[in-house]
N, C-alpha and C. Protein backbone atom coordinates (compact mmCIF):
# COMPACT_ATOMS: atom_id res chain seq x y z
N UNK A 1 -23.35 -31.42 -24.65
CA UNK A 1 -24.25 -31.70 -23.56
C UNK A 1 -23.85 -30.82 -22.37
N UNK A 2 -24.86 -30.39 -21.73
CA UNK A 2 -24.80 -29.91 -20.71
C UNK A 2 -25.41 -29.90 -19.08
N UNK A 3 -24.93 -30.19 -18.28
CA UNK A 3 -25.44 -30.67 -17.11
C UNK A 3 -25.59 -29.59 -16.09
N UNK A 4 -26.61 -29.45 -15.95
CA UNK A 4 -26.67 -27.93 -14.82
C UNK A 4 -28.19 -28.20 -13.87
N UNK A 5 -28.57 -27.45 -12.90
CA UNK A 5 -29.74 -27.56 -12.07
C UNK A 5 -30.64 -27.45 -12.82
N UNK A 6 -31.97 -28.12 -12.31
CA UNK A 6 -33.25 -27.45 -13.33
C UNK A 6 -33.63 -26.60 -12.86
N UNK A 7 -34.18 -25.89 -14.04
CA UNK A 7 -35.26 -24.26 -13.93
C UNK A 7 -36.62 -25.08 -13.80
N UNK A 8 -37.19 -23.86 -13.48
CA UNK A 8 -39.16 -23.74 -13.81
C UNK A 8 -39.09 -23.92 -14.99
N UNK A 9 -38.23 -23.11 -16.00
CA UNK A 9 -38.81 -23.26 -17.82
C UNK A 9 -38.58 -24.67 -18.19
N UNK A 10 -37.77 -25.47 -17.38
CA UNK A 10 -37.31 -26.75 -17.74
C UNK A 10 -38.88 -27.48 -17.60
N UNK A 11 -39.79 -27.33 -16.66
CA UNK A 11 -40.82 -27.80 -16.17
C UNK A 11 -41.89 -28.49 -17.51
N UNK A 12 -42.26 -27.92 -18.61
CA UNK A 12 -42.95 -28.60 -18.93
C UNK A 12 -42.19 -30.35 -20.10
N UNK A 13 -40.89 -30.05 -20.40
CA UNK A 13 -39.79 -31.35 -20.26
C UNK A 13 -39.90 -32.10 -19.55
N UNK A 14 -39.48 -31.82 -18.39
CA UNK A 14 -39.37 -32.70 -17.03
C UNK A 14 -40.39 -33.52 -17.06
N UNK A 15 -41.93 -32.97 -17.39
CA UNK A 15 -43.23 -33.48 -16.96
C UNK A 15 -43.26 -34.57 -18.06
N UNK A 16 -43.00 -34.23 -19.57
CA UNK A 16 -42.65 -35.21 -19.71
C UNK A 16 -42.20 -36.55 -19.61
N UNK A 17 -40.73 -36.01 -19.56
CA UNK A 17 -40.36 -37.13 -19.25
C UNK A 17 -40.53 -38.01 -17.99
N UNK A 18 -41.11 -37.38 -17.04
CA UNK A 18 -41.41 -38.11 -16.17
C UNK A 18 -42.69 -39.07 -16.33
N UNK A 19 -43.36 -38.78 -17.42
CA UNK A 19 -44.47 -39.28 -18.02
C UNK A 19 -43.70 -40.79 -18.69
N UNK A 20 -42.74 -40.44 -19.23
CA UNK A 20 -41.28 -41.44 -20.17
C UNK A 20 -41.47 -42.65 -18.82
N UNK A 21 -41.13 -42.29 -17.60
CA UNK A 21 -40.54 -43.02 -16.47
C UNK A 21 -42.19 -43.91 -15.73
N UNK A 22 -43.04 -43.68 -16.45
CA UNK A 22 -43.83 -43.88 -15.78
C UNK A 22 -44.74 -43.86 -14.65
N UNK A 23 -44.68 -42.39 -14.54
CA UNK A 23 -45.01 -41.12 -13.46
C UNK A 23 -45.25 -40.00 -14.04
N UNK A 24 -46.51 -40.26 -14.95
CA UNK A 24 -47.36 -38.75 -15.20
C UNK A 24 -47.51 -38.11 -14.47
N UNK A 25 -47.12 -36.93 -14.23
CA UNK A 25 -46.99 -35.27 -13.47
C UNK A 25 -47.30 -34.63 -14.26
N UNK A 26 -48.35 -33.64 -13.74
CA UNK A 26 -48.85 -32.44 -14.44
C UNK A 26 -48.07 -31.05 -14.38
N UNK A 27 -48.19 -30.04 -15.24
CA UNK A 27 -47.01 -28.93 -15.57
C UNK A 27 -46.87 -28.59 -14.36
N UNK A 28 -48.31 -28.41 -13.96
CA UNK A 28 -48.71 -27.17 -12.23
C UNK A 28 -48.04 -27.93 -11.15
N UNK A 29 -48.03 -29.15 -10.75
CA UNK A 29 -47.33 -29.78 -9.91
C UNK A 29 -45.76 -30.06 -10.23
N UNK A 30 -45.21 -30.17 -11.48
CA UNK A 30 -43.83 -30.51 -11.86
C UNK A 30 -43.25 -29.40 -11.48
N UNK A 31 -43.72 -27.85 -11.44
CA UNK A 31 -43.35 -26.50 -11.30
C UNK A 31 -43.59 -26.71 -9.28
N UNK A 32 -44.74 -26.41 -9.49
CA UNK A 32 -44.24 -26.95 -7.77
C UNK A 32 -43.04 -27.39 -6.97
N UNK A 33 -42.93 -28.95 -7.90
CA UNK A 33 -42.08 -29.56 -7.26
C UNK A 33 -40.55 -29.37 -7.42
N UNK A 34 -40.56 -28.65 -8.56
CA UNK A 34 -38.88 -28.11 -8.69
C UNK A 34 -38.86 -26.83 -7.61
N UNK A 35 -39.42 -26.49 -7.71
CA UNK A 35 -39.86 -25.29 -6.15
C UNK A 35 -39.41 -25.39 -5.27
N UNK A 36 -40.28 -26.65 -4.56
CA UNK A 36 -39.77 -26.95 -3.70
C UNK A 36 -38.10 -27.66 -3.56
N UNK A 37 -37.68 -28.20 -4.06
CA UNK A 37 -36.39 -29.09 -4.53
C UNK A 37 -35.68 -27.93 -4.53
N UNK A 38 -35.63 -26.51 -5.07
CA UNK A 38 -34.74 -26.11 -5.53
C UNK A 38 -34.16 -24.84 -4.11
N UNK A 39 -35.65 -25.39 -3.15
CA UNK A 39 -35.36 -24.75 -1.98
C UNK A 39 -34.76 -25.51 -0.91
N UNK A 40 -34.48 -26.61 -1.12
CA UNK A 40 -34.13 -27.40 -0.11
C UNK A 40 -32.22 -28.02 -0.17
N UNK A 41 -31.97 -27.68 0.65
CA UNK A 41 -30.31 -27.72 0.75
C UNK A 41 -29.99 -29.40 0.41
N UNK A 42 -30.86 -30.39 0.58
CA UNK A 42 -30.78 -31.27 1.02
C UNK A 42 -30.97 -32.46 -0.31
N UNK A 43 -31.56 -31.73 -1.55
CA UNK A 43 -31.79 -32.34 -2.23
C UNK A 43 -31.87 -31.27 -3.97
N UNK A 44 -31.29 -32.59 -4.95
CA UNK A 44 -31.22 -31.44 -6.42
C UNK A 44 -31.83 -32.23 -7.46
N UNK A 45 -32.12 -31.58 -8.23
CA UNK A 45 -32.48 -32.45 -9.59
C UNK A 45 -31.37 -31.61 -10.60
N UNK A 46 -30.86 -32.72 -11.06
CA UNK A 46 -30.04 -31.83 -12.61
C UNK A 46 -30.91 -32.20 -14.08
N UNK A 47 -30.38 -31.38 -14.80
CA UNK A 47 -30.78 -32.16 -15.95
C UNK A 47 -29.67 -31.70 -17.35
N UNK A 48 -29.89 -32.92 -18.37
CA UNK A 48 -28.95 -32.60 -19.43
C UNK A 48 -29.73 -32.35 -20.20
N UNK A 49 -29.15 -31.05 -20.74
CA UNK A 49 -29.85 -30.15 -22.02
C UNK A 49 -28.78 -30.51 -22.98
N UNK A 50 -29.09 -31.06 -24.09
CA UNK A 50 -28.91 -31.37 -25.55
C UNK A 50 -29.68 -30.73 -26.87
N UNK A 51 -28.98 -29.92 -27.36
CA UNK A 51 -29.05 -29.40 -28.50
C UNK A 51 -30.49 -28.60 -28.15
N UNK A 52 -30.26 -28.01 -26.80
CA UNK A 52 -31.86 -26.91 -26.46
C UNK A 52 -32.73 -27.40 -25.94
N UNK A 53 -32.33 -28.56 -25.82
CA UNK A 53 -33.85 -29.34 -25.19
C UNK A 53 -33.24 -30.14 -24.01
N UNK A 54 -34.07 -30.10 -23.17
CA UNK A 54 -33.77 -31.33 -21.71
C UNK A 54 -33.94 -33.20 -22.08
N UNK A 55 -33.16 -33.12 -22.25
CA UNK A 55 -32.79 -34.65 -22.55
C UNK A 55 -32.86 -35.83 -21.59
N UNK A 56 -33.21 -35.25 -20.41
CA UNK A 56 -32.59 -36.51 -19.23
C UNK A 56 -32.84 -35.48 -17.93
N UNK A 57 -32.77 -36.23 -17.03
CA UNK A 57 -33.32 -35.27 -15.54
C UNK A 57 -32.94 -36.56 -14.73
N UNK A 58 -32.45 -36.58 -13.30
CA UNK A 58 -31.96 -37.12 -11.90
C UNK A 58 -31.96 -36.35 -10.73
N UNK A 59 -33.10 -36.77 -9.92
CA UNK A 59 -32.94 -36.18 -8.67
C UNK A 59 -32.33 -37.23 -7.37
N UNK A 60 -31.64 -36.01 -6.86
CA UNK A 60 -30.84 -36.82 -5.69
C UNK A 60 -31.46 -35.86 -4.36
N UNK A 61 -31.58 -36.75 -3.31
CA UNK A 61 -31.45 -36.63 -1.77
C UNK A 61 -30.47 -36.85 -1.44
N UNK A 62 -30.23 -35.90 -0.10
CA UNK A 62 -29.14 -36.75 1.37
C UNK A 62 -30.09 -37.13 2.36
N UNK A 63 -29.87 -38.49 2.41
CA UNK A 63 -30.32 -39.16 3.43
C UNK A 63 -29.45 -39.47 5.15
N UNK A 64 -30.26 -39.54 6.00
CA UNK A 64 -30.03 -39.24 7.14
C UNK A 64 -30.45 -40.68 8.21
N UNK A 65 -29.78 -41.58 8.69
CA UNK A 65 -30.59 -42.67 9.00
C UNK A 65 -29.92 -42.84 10.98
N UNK A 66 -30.78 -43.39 11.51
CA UNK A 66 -30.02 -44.02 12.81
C UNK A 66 -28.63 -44.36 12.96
N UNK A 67 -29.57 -45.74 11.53
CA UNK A 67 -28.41 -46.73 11.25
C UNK A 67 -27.86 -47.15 10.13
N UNK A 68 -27.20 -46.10 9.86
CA UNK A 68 -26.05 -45.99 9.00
C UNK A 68 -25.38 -44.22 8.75
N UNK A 69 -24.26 -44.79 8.02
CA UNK A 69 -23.98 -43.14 7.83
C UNK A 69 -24.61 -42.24 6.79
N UNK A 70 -24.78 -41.35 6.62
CA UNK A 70 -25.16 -40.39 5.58
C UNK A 70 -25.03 -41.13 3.88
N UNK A 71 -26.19 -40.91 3.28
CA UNK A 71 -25.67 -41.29 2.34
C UNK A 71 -26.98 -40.58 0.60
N UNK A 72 -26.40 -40.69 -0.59
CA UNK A 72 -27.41 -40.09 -1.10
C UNK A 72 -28.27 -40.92 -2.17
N UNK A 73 -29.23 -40.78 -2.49
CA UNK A 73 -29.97 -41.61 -3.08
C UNK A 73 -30.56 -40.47 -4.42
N UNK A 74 -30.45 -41.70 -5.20
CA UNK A 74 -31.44 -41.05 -6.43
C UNK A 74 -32.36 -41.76 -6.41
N UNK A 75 -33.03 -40.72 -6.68
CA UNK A 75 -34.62 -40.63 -6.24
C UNK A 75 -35.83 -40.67 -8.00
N UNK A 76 -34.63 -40.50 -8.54
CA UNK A 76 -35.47 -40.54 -10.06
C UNK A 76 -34.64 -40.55 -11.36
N UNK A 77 -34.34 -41.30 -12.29
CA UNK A 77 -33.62 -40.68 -13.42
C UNK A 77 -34.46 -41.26 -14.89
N UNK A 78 -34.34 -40.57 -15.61
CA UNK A 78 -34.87 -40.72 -16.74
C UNK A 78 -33.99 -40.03 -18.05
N UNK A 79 -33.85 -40.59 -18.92
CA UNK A 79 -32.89 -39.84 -20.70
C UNK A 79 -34.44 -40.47 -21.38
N UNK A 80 -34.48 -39.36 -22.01
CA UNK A 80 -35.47 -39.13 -22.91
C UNK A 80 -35.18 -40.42 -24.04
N UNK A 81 -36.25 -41.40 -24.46
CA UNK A 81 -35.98 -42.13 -25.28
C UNK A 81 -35.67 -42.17 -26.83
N UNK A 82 -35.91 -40.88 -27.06
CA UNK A 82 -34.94 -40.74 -28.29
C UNK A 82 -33.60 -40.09 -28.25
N UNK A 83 -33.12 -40.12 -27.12
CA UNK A 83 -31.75 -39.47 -26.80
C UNK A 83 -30.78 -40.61 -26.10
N UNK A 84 -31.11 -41.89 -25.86
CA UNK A 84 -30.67 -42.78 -24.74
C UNK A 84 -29.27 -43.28 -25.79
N UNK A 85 -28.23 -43.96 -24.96
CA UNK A 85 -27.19 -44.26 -25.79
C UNK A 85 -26.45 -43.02 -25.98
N UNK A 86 -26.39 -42.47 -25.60
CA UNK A 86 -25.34 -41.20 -25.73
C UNK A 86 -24.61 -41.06 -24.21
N UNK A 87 -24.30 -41.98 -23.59
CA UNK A 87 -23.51 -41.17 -22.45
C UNK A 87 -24.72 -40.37 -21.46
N UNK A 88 -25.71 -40.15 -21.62
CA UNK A 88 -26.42 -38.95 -20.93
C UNK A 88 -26.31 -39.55 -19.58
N UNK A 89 -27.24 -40.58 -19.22
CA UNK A 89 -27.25 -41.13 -17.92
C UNK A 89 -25.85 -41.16 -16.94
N UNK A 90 -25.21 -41.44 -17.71
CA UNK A 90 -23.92 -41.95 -17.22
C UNK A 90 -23.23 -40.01 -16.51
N UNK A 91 -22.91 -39.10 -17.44
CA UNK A 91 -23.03 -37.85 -17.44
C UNK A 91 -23.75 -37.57 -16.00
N UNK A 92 -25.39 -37.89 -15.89
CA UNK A 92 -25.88 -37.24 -15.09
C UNK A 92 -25.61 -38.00 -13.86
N UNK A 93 -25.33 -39.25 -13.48
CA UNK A 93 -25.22 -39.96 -12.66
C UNK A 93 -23.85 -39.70 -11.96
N UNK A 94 -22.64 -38.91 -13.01
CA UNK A 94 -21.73 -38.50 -12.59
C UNK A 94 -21.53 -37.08 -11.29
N UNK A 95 -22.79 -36.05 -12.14
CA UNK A 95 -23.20 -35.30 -11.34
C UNK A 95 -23.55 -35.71 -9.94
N UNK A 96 -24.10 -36.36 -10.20
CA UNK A 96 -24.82 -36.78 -8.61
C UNK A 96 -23.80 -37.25 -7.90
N UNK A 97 -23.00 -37.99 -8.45
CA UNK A 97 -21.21 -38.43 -7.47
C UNK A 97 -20.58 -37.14 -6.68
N UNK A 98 -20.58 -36.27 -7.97
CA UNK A 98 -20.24 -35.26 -7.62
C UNK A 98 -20.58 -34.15 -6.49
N UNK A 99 -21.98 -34.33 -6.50
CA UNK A 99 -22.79 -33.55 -5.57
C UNK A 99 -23.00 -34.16 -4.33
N UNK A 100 -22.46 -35.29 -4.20
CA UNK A 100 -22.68 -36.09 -3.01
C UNK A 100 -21.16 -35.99 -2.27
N UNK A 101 -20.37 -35.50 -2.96
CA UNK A 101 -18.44 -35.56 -2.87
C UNK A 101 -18.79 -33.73 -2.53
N UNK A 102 -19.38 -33.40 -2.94
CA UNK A 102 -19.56 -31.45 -2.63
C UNK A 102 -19.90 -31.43 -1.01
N UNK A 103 -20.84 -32.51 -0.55
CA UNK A 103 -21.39 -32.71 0.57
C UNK A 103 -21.12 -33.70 1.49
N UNK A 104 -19.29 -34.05 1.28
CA UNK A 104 -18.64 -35.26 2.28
C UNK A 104 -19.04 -36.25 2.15
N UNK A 105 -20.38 -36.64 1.34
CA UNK A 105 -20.96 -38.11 1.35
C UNK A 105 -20.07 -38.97 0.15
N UNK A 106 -19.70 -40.03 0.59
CA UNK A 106 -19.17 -40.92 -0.27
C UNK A 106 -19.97 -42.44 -0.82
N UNK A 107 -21.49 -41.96 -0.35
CA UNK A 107 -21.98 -43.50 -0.84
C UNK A 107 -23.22 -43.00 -1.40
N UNK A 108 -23.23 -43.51 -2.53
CA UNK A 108 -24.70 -43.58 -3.58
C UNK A 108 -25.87 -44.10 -4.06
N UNK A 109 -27.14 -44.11 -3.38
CA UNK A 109 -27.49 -45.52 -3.33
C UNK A 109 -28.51 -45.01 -4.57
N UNK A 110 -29.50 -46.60 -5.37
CA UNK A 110 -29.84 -45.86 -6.14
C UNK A 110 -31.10 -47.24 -5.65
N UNK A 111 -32.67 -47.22 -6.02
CA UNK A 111 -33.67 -48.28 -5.79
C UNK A 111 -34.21 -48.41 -6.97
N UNK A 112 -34.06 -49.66 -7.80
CA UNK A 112 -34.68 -49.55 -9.01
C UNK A 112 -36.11 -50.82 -9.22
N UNK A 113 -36.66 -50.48 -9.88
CA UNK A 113 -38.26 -51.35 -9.25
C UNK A 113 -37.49 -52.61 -10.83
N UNK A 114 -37.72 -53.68 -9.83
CA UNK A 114 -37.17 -55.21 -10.06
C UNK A 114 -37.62 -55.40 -11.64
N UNK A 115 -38.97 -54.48 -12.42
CA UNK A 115 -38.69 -54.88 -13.81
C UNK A 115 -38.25 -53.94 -14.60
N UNK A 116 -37.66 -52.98 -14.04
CA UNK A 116 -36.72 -52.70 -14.90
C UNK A 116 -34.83 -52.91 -14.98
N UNK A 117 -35.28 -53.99 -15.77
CA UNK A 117 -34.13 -54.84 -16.22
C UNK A 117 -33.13 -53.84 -17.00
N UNK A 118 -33.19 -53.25 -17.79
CA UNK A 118 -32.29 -52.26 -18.45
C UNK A 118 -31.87 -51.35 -17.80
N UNK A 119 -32.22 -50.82 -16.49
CA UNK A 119 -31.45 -50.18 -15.65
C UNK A 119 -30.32 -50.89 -14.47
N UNK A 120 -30.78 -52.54 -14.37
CA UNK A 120 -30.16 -52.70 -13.71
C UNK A 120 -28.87 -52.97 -14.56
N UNK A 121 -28.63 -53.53 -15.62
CA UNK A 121 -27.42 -53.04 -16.70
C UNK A 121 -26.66 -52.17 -16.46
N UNK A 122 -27.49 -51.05 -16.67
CA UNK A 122 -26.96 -49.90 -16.28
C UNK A 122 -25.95 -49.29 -15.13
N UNK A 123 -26.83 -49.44 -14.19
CA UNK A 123 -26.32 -49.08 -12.78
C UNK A 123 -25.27 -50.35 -12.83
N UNK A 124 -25.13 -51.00 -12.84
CA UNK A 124 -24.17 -52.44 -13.02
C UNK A 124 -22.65 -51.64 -13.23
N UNK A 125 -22.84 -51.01 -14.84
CA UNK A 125 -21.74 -50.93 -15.66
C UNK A 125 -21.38 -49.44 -15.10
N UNK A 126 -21.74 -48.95 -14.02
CA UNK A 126 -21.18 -47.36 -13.69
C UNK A 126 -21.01 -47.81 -12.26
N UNK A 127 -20.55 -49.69 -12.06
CA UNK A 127 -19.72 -49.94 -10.33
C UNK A 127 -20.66 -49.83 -9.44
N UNK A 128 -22.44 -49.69 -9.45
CA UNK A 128 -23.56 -49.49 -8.33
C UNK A 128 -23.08 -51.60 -8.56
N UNK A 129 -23.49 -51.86 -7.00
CA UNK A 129 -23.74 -53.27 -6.30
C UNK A 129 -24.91 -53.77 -5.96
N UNK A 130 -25.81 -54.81 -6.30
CA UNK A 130 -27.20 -54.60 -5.81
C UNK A 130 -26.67 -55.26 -4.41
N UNK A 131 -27.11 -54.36 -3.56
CA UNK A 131 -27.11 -55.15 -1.80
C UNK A 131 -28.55 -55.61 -1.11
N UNK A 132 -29.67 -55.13 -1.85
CA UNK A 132 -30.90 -55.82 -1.17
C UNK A 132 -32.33 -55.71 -1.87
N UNK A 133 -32.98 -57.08 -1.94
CA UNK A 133 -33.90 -56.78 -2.70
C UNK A 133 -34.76 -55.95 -1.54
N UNK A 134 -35.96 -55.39 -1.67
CA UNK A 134 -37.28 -55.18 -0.74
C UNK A 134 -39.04 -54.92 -1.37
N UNK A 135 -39.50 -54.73 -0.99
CA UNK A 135 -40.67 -54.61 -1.32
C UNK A 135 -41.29 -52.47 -0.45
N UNK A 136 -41.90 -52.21 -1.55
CA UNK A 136 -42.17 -51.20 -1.08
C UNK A 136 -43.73 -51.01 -0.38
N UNK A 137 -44.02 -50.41 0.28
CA UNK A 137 -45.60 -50.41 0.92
C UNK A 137 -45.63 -48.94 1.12
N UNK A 138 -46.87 -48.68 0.59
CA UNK A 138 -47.84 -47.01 0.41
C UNK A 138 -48.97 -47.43 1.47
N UNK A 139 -49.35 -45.71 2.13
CA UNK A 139 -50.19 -45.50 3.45
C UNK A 139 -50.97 -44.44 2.54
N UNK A 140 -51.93 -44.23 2.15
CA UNK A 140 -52.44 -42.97 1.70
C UNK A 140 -53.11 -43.19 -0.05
N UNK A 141 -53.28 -41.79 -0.03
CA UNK A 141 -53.89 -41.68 -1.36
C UNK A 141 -53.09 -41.39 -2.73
N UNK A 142 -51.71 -41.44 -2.47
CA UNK A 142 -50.48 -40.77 -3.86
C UNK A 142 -49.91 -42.52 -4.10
């Protein structure tokens, strides 16, 4: 396995699997959006390539608040469901420790929507704490 930044060629994977996560993205926008991501100091997506193929993808932000200190959030993760059980998540989630320790930040936050129960397992068994439930609210048309 291998854990490195995503490419554009990674793009029509990604769209996938982001389709996996329950967030169909189209090729033309998934290419976009690594675009943009891959221009911004502030934020990365990795992904694990297994045996040639992208297996799994996590994007992280640094967040910036009033009130509190710096801290980074993942913003998305997904392991391809015929690849899950291998360490991948865990792997990529390591990255993101890592990339947040590259950038002085020492805290990781991660928001996972309340039915998915198998992630909160997850995040559980790699030391994440749940500290607050909330409710999310959308202004617009996305």
């Amino acid at each position: 396995m291998i854990i490195r930044a995503v490419h554009e060629k990674d793009a029509e994977k990604v769209s996938q699997l982001s389709g996996q996560l329950g967030y169909p993205t189209s090729l033309e926008k998934t290419i976009e959006n690594i675009r943009q991501i891959n221009a911004d100091y502030n934020q990365v997506t990795f992904v694990a390539e297994c045996e040639n193929t992208v297996a799994g993808w996590i994007q992280l932000q640094k967040r910036v608040s009033i009130v509190s200190s710096p801290f980074v959030e993942i913003v998305g993760l997904i392991v391809d469901e015929n690849h899950r059980n291998k360490k991948i998540g865990k792997a990529l989630v390591k990255a993101g420790i890592d990339w947040a320790k590259q950038k002085n930040i020492l805290q990781l936050r991660v928001r996972s929507n309340a039915a998915r129960n198998e992630s909160h397992g997850f995040y559980k068994t790699l030391g994440f704490r749940e500290v607050k439930t909330q409710k999310v609210y959308d202004w617009g048309n996305e």
